[in-house]
C-alpha atoms as a PDB file:
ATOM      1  CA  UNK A   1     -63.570   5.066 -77.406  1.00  0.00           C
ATOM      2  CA  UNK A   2     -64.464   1.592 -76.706  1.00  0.00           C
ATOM      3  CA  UNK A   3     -61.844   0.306 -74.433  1.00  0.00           C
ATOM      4  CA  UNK A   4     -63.171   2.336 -72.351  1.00  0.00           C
ATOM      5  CA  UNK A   5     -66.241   0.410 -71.816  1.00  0.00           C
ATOM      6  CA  UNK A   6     -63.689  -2.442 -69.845  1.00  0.00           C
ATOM      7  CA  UNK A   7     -61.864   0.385 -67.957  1.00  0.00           C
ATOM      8  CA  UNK A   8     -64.347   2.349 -66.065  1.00  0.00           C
ATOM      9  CA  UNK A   9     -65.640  -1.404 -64.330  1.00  0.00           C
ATOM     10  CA  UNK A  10     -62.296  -2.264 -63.723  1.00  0.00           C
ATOM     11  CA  UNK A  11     -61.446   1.102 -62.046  1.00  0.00           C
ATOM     12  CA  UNK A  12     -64.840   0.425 -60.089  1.00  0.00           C
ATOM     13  CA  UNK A  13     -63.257  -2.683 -58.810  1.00  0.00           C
ATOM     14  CA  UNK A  14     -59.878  -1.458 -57.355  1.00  0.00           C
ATOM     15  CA  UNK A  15     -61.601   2.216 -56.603  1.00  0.00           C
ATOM     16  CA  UNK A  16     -65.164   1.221 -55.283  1.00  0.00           C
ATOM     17  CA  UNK A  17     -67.745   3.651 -55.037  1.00  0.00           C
ATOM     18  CA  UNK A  18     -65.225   6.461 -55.762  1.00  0.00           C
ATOM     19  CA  UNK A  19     -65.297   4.748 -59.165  1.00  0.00           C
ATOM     20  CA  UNK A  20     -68.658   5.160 -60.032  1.00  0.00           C
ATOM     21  CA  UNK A  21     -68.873   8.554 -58.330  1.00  0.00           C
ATOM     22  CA  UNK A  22     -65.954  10.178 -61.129  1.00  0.00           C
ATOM     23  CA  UNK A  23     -67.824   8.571 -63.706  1.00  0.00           C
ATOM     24  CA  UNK A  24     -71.132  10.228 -62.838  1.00  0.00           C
ATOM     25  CA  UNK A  25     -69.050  13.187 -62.229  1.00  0.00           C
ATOM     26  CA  UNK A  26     -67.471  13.325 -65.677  1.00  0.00           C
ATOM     27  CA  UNK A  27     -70.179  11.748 -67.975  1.00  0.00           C
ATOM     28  CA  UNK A  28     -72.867  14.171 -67.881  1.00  0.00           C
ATOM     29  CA  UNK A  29     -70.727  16.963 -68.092  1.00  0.00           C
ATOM     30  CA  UNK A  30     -68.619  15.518 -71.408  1.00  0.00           C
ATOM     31  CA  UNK A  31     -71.969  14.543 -73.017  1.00  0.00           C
ATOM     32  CA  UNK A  32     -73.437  18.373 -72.530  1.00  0.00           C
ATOM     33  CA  UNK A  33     -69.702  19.363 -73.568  1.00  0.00           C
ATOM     34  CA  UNK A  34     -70.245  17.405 -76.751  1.00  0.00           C
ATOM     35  CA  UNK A  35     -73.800  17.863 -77.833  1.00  0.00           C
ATOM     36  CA  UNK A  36     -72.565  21.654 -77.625  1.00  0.00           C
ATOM     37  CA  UNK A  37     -69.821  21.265 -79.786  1.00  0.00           C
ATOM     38  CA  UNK A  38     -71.910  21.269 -83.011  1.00  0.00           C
ATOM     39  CA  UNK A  39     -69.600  19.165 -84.822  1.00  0.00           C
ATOM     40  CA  UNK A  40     -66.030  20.503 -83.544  1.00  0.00           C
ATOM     41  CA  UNK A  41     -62.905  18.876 -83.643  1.00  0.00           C
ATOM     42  CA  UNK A  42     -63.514  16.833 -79.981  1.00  0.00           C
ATOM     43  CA  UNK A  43     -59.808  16.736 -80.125  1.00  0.00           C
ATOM     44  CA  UNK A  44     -59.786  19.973 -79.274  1.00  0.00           C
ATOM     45  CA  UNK A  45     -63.202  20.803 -77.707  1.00  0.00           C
ATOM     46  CA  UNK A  46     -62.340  18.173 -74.908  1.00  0.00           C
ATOM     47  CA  UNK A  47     -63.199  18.436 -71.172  1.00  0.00           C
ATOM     48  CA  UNK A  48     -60.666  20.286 -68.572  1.00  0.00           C
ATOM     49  CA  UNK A  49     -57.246  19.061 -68.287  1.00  0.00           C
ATOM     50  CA  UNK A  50     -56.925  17.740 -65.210  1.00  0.00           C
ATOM     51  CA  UNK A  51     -60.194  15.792 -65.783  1.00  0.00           C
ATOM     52  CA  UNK A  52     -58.388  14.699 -69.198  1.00  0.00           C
ATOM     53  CA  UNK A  53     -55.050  13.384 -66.981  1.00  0.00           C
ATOM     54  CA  UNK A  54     -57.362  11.894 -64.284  1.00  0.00           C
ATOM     55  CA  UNK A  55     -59.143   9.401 -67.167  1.00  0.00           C
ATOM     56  CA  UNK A  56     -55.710   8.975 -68.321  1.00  0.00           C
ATOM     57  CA  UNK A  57     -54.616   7.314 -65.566  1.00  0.00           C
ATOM     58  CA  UNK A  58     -57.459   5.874 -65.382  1.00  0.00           C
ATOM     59  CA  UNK A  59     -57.038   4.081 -68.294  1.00  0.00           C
ATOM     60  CA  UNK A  60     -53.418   3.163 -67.227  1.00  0.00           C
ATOM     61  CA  UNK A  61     -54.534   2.209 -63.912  1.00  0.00           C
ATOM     62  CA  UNK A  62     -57.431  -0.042 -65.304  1.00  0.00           C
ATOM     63  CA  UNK A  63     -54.384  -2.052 -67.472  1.00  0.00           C
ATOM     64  CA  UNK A  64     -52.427  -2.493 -64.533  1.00  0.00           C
ATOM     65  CA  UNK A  65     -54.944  -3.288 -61.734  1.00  0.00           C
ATOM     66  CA  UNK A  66     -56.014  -6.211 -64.216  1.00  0.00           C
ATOM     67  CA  UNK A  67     -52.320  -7.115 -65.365  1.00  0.00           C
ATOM     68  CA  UNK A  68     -51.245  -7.046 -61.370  1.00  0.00           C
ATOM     69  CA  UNK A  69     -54.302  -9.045 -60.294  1.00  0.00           C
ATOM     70  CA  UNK A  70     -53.588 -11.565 -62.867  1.00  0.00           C
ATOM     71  CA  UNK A  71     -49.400 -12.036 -62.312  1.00  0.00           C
ATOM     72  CA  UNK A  72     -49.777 -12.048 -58.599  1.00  0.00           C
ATOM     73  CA  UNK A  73     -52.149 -14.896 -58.377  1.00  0.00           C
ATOM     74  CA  UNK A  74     -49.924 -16.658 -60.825  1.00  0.00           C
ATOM     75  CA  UNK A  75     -46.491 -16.211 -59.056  1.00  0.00           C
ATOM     76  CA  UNK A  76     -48.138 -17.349 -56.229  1.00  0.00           C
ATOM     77  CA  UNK A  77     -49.501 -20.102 -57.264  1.00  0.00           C
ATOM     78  CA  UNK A  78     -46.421 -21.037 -58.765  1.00  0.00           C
ATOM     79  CA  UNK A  79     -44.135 -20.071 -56.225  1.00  0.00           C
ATOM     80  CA  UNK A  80     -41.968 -18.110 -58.696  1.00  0.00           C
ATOM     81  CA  UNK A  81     -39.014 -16.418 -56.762  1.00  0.00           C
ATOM     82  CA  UNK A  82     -36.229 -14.343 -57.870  1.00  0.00           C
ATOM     83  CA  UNK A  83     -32.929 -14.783 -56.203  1.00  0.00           C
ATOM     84  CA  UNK A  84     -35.270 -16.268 -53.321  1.00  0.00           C
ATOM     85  CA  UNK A  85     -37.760 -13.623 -53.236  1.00  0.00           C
ATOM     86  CA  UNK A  86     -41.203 -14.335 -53.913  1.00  0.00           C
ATOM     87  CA  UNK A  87     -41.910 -11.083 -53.556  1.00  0.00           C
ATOM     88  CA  UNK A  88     -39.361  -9.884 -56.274  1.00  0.00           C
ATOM     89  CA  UNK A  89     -40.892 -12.872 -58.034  1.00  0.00           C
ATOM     90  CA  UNK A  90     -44.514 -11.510 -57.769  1.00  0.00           C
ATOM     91  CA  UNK A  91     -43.659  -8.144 -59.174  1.00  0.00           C
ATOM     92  CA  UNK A  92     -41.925  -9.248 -62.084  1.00  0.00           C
ATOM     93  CA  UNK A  93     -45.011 -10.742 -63.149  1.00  0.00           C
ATOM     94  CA  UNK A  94     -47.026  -8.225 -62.745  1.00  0.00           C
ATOM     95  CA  UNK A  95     -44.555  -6.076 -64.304  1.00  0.00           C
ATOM     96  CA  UNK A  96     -45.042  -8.425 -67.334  1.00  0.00           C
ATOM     97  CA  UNK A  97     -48.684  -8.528 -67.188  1.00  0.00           C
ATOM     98  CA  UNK A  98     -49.185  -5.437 -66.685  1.00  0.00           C
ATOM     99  CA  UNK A  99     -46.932  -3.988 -69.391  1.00  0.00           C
ATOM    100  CA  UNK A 100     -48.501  -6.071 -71.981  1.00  0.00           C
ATOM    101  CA  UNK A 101     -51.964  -5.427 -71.061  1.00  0.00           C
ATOM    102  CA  UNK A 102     -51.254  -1.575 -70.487  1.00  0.00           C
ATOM    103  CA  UNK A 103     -49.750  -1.467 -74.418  1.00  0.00           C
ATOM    104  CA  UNK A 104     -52.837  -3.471 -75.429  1.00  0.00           C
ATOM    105  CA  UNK A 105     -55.574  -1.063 -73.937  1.00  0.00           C
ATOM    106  CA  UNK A 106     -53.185   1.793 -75.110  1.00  0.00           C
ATOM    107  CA  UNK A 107     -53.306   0.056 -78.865  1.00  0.00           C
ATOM    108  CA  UNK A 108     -56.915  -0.056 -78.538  1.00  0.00           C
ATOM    109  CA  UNK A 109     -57.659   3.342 -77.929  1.00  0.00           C
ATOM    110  CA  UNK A 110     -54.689   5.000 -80.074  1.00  0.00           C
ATOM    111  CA  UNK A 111     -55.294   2.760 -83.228  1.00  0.00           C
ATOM    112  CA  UNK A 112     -58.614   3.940 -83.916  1.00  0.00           C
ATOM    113  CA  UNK A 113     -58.463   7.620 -83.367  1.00  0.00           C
ATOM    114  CA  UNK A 114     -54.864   7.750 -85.354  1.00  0.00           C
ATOM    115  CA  UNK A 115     -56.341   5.071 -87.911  1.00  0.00           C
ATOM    116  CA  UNK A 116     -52.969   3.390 -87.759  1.00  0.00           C
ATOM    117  CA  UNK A 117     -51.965  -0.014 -88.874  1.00  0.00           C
ATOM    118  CA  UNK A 118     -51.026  -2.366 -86.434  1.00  0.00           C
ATOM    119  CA  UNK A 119     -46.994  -2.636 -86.765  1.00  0.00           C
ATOM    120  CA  UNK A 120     -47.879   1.084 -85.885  1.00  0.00           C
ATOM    121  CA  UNK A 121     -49.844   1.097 -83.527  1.00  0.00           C
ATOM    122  CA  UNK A 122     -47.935  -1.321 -81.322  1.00  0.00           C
ATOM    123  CA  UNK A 123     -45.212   1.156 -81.592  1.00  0.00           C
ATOM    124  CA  UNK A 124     -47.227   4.236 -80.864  1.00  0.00           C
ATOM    125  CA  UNK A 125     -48.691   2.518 -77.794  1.00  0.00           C
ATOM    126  CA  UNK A 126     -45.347   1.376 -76.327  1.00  0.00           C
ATOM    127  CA  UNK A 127     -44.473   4.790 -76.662  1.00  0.00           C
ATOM    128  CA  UNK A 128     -47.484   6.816 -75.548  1.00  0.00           C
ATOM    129  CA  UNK A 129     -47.929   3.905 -72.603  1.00  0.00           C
ATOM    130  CA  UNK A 130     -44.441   3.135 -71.044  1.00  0.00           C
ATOM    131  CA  UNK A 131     -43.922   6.461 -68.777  1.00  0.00           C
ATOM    132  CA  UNK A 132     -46.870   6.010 -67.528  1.00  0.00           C
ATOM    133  CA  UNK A 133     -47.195   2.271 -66.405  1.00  0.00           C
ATOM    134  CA  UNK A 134     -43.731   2.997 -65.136  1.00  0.00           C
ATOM    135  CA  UNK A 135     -44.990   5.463 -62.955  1.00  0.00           C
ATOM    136  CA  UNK A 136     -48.027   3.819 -61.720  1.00  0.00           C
ATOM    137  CA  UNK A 137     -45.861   0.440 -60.794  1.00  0.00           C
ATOM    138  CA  UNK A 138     -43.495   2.338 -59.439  1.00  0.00           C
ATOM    139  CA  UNK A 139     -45.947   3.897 -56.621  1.00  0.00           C
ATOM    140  CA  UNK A 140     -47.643   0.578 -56.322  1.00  0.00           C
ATOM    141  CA  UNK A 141     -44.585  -1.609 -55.977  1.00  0.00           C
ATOM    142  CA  UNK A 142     -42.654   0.967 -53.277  1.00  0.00           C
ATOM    143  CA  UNK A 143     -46.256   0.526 -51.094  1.00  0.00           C
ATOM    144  CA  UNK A 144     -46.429  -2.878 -51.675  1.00  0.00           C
ATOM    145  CA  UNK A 145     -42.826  -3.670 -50.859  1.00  0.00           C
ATOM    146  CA  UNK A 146     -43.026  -1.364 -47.800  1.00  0.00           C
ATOM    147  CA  UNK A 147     -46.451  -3.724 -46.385  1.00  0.00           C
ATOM    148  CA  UNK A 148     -44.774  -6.544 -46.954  1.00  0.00           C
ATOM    149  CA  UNK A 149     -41.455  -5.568 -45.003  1.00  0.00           C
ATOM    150  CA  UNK A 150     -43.500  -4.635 -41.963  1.00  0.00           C
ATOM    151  CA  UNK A 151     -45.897  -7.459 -42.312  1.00  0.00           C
ATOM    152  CA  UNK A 152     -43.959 -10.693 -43.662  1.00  0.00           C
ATOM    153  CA  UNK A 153     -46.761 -12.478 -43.459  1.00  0.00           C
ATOM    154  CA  UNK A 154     -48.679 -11.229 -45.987  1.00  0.00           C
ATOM    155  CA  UNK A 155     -49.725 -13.458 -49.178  1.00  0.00           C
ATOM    156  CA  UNK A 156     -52.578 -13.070 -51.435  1.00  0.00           C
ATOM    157  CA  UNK A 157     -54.331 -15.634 -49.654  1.00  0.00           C
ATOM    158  CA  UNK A 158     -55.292 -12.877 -47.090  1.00  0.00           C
ATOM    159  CA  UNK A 159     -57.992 -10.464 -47.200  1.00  0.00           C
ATOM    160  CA  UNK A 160     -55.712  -7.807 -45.610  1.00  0.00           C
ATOM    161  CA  UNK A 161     -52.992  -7.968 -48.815  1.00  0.00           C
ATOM    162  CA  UNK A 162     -55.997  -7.306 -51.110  1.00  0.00           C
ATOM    163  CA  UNK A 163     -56.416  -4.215 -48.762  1.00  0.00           C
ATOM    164  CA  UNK A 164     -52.897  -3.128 -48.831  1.00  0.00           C
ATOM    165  CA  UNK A 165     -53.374  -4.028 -52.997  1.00  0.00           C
ATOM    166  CA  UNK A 166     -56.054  -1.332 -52.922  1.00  0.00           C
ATOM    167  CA  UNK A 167     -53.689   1.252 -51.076  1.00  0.00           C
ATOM    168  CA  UNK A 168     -51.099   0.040 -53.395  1.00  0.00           C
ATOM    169  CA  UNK A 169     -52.901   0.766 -56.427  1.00  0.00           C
ATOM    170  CA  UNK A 170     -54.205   4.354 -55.415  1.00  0.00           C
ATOM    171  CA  UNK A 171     -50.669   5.141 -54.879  1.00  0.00           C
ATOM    172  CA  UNK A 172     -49.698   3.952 -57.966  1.00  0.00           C
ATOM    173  CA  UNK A 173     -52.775   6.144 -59.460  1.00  0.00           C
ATOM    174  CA  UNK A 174     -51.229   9.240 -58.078  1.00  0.00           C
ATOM    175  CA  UNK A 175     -47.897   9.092 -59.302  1.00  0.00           C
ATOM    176  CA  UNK A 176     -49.235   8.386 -62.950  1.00  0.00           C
ATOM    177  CA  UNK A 177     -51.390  10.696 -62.903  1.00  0.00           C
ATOM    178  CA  UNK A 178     -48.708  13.857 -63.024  1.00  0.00           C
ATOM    179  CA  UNK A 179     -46.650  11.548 -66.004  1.00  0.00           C
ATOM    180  CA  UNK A 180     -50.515  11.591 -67.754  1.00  0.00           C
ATOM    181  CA  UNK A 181     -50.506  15.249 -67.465  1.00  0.00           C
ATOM    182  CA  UNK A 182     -47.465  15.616 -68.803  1.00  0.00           C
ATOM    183  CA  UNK A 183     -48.238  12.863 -71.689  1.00  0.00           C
ATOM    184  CA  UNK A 184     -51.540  14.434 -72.865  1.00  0.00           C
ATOM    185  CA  UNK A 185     -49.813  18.557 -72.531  1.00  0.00           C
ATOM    186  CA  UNK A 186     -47.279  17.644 -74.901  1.00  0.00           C
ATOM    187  CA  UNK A 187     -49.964  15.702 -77.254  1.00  0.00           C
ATOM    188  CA  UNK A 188     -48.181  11.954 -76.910  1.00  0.00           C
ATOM    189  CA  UNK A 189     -51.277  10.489 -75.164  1.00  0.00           C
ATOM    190  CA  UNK A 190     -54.729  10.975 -76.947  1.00  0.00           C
ATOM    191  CA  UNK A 191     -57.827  12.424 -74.522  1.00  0.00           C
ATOM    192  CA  UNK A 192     -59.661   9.866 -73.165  1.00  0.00           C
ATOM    193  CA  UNK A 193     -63.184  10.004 -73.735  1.00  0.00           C
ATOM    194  CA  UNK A 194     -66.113   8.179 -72.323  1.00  0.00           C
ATOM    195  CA  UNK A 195     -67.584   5.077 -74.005  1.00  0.00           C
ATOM    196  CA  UNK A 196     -71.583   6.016 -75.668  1.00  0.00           C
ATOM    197  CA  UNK A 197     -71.608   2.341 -74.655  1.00  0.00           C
ATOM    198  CA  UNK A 198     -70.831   2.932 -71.110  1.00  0.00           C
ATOM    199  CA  UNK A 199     -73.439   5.848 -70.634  1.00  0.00           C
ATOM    200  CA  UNK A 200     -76.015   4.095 -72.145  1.00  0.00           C
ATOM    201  CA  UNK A 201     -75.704   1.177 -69.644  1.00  0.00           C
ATOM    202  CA  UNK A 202     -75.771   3.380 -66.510  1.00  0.00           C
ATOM    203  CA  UNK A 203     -78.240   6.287 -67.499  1.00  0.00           C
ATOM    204  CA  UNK A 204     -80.524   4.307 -69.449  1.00  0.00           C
ATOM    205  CA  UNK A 205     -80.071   5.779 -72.970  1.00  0.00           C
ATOM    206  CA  UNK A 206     -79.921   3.737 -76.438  1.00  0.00           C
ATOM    207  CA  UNK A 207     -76.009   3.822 -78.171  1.00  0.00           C
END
C-alpha cells in the first residue's frame, strides 16, 4: 500500500519519536506475519486488530495533520474569520483541507486493493473516510478551541500553538481511533498495511 509510504513520515512529524517507535514496533512483526503466510489471502491473514485500528488512524491522522497544517497557515495568513472569529475561520479550513486530503489518501489506498474506477472510488473513500476524519477533528478542534479560550493569545506564529497543535492532534488520534475499530470490524475500511517501500528505506532492504 503505497500511500503509506507519505503517512508513516507525516505521523513522525506530529508524533515524534513515538512515530518511529510504532513503526519499528509493527514492521518487523507484519513482515514475519507475511513471509509466513505462504501465499494467503493478507486480507485475512492480517496483523491483530487493534494494531489494524491503530494504522487506521494513522492513516486518517496523517490526512488531517497535513490538511490542518496547511488551512491554518492559510486562514491566518489571510485573516479569514467567520462571523468575526478567526478561530471559527481557521477550522473551517482545515475542515476543508483536511476532508479533501483525508478522501484522497483514503482513494489511494481503497482504489487499488478494490481495483475500482475512479467515479468509484471517490465514492467508496467518502464513505469509508468521513466517520473517521469526523472523529479525529472533532477531538482536535474541542482541544484546540479549549487552548485558545484560556490563552487568547495564541496564533500560529507561536511556538507554544504548535505545542498545543501536537496535543490537539493526539486527541484527535484517540477519538478516531475507536470509529477505525469500528470501520475495519464491520469491513468498510480496508487493513492498512505497511509500505515494502517504507521498510526498505529504514531497515536497509531492496523493494
Amino acid at each position: 500500500m503505497s500511500i503509506m509510504n507519505a503517512v508513516w513520515p507525516l505521523t513522525m512529524l506530529y508524533r515524534g519519536p513515538l512515530g518511529l517507535i510504532v513503526y519499528f514496533w509493527f514492521g518487523p512483526a507484519e513482515t514475519a506475519q507475511h513471509r509466513g503466510s505462504h501465499g494467503a489471502d493478507l486480507r485475512h491473514a492480517g496483523p491483530p486488530m487493534w494494531q489494524s485500528a491503530f494504522k487506521g488512524a494513522t492513516h486518517c491522522g496523517a490526512g488531517c495533520a497535513l490538511g490542518d497544517f496547511a488551512g491554518e497557515w492559510l486562514a491566518f495568513a489571510t485573516s479569514f474569520t467567520i462571523l468575526g472569529s478567526s478561530l471559527t475561520g481557521r477550522f473551517a479550513i482545515s475542515f476543508m483541507f483536511a476532508y479533501v486530503l483525508g478522501i484522497g489518501f483514503q482513494y489511494l489506498s481503497i482504489v487499488p486493493m478494490r481495483e475500482l474506477r475512479p467515479r468509484e472510488g471517490v465514492i467508496a473513500a467518502i464513505k469509508v473516510d468521513t466517520l473517521s476524519l469526523l472523529a479525529y477533528e472533532n477531538g482536535m478542534f474541542s482541544w484546540m478551541a479549549m487552548a485558545s479560550r484560556i490563552y487568547p493569545q495564541l496564533r500560529p506564529t507561536n511556538p507554544s500553538y504548535w505545542l498545543m497543535m501536537q496535543i490537539a492532534m493526539q486527541i484527535g488520534f484517540a477519538t478516531t481511533y475507536p470509529v477505525n475499530w469500528w470501520l475495519i470490524s464491520r469491513g468498510t475500511k480496508e487493513k492498512m498495511q505497511l509500505a515494502k517501500q517504507v521498510k526498505a528505506i529504514f531497515r536497509c532492504e531492496s523493494p
